[in-house]
N, C-alpha and C. Protein backbone atom coordinates (compact mmCIF):
# COMPACT_ATOMS: atom_id res chain seq x y z
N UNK A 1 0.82 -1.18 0.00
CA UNK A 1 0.00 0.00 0.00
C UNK A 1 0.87 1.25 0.00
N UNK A 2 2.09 1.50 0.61
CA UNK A 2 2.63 2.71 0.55
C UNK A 2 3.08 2.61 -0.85
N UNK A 3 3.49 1.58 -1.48
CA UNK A 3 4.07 2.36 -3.09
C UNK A 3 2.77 3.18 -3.80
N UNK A 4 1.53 2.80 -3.68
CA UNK A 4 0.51 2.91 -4.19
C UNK A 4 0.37 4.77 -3.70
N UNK A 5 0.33 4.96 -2.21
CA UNK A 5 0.56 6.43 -1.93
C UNK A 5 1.80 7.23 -2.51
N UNK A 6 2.69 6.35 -2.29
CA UNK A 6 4.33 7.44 -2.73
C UNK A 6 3.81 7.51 -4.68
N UNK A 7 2.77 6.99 -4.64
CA UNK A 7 2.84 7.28 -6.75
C UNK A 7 4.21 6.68 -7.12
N UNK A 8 4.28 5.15 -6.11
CA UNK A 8 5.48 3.78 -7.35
C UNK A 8 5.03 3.40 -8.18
N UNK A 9 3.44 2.89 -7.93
CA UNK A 9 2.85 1.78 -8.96
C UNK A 9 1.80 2.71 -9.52
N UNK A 10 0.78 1.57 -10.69
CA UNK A 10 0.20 2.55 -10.99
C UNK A 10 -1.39 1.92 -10.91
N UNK A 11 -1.20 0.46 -10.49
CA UNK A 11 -2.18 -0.41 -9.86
C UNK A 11 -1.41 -1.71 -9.44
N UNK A 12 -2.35 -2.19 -8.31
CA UNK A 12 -2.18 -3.20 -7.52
C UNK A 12 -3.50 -3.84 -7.08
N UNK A 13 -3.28 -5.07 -6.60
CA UNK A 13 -3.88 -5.59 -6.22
C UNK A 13 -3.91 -5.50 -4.46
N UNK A 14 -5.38 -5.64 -4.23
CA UNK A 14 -5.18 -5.45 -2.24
C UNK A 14 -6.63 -5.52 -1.76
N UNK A 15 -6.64 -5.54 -0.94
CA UNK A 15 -8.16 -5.78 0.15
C UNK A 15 -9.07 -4.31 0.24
N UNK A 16 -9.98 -4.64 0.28
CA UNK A 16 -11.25 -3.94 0.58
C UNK A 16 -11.32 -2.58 1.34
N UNK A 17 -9.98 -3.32 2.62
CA UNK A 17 -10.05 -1.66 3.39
C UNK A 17 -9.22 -1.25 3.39
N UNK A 18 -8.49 -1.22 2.40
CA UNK A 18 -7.76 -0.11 1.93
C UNK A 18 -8.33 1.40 1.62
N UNK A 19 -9.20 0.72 0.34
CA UNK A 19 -10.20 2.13 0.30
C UNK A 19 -10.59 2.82 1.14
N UNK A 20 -11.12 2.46 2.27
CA UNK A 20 -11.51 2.68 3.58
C UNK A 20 -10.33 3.64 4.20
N UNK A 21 -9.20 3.28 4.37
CA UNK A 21 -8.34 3.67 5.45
C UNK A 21 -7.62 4.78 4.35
N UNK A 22 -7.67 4.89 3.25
CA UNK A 22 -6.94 6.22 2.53
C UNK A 22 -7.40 6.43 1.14
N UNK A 23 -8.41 6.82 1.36
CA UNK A 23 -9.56 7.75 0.49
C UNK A 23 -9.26 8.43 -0.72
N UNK A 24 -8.22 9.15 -0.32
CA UNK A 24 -7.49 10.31 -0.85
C UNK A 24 -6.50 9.89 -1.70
N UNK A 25 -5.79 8.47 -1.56
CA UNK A 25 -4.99 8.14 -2.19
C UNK A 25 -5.22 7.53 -3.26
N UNK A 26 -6.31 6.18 -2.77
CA UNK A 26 -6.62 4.64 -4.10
C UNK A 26 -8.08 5.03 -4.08
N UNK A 27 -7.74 4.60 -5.44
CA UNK A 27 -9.40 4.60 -6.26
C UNK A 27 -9.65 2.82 -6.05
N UNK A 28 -10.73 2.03 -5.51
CA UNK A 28 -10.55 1.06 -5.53
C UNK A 28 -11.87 0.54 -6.58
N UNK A 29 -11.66 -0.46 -7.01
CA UNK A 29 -12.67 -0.97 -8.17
C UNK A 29 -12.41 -2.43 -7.70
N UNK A 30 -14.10 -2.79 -7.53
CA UNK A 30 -14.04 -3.79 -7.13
C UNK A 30 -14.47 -4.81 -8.02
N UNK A 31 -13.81 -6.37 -7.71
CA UNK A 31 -13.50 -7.14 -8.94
C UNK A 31 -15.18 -8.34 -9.06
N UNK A 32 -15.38 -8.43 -10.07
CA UNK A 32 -16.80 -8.93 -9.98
C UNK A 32 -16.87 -10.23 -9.09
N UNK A 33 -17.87 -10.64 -8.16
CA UNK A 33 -18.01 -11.56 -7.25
C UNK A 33 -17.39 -13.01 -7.76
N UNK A 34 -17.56 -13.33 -8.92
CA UNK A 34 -16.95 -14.68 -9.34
C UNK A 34 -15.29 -14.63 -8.96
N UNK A 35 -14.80 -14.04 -9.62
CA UNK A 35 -13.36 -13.71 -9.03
C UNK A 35 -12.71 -13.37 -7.88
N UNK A 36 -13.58 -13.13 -6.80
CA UNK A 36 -13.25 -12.04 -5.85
C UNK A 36 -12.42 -13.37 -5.15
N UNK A 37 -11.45 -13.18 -4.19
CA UNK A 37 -10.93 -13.80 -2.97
C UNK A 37 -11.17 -13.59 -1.66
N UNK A 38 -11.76 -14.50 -0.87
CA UNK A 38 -11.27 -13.63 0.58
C UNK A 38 -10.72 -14.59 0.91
N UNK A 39 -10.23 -13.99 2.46
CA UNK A 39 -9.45 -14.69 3.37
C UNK A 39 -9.58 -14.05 4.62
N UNK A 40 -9.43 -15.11 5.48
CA UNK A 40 -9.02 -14.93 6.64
C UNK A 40 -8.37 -14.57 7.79
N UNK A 41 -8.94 -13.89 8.66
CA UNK A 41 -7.53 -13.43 10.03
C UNK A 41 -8.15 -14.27 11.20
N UNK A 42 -6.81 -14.33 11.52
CA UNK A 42 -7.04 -15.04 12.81
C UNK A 42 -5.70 -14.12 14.08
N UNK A 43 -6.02 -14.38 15.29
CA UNK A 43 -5.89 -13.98 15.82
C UNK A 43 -4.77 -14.81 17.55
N UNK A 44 -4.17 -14.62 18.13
CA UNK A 44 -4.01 -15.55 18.95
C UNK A 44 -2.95 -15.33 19.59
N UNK A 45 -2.75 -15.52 21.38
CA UNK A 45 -1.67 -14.97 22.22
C UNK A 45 -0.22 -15.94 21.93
N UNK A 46 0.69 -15.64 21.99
CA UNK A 46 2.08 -16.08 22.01
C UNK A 46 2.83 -16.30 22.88
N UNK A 47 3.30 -17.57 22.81
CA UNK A 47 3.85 -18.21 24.01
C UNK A 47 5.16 -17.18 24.75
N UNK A 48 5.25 -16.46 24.32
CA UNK A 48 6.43 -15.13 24.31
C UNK A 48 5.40 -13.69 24.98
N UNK A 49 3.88 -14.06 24.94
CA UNK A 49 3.41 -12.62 25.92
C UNK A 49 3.34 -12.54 26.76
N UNK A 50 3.58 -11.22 27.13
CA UNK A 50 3.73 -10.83 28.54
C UNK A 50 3.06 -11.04 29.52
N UNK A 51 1.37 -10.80 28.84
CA UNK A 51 0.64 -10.83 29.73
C UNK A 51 -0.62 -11.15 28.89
N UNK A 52 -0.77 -12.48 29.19
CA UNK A 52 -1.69 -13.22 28.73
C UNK A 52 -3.00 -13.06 28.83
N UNK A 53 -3.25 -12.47 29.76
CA UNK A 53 -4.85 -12.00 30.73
C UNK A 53 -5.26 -10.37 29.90
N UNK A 54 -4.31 -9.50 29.05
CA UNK A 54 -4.96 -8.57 28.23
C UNK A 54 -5.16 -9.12 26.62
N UNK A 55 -4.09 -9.48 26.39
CA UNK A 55 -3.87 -10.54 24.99
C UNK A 55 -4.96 -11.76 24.94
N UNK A 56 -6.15 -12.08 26.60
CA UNK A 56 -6.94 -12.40 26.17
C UNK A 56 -8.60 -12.03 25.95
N UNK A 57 -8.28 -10.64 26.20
CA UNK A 57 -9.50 -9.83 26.84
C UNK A 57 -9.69 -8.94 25.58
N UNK A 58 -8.40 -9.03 24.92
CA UNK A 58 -8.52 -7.90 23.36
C UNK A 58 -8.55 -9.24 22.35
N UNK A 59 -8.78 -10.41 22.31
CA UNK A 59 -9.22 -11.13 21.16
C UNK A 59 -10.65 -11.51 22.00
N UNK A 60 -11.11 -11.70 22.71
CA UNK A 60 -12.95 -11.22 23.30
C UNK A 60 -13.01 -10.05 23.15
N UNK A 61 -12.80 -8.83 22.89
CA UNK A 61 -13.28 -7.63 22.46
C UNK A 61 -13.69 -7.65 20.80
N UNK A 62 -12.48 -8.41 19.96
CA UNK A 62 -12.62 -8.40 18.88
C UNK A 62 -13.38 -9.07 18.19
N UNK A 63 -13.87 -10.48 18.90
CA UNK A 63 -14.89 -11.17 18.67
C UNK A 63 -16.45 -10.90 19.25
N UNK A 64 -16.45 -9.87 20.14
CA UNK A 64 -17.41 -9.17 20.74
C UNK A 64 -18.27 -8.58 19.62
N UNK A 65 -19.84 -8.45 19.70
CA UNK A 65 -20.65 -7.72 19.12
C UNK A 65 -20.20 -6.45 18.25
N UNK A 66 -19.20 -5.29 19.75
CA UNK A 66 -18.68 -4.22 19.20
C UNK A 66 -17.40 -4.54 18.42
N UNK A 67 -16.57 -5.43 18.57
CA UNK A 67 -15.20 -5.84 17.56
C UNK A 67 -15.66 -6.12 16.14
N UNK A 68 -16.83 -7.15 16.22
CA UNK A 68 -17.49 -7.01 14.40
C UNK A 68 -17.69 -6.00 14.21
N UNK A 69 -18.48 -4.49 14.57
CA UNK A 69 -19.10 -3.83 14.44
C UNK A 69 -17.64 -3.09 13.44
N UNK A 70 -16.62 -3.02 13.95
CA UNK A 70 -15.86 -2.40 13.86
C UNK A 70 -14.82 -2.67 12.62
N UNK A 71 -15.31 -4.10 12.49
CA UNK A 71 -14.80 -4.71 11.13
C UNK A 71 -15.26 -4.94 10.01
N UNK A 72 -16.59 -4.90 10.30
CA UNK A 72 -17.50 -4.25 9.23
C UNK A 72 -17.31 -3.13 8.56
N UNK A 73 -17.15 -2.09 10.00
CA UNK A 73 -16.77 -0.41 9.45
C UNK A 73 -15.89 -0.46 8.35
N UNK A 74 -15.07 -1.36 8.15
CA UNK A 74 -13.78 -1.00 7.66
C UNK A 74 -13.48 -2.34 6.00
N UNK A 75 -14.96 -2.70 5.92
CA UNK A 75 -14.95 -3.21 5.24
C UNK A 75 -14.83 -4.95 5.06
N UNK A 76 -14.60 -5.51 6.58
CA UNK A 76 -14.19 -6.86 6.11
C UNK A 76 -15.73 -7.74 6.68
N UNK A 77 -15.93 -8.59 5.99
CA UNK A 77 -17.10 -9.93 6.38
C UNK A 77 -17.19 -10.64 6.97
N UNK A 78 -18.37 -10.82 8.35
CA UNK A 78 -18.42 -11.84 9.30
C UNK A 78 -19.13 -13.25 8.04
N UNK A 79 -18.12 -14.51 8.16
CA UNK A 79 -18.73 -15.50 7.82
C UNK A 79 -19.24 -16.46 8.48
């Protein structure tokens, strides 16, 4: 996405909320439903965190009513 702002490229390929998050920059055109891709995020604490008890309270926020709400905003699909 930053070559796409610095004016490197002159199209690319990329996700949905892009458009969303810099308006001003990408024109996004979206590719007809037969073609389209999605994919998945997932989410999950690491045997390396600090503190396991917020790392598990912010993936229940994100799966929370208001965490979709918020991923919607921005363009991506509860399946």
């Amino acid at each position: 996405m930053g070559s796409i702002i610095r004016k490197k490229v002159d199209a690319a390929f990329g996700w949905n909320t892009h458009k969303v998050l810099h308006t001003k920059a990408i024109h996004a055109v979206e590719l007809p439903k037969k073609i389209q891709v999605y994919r998945s995020t997932v989410i999950a604490t690491t045997p390396f965190s600090e503190n396991k008890e917020i790392s598990t309270e912010f993936i229940k926020f994100l799966t929370s009513k208001e965490g979709k709400k918020i991923y919607t905003k921005y363009g991506w699909i509860n399946r």
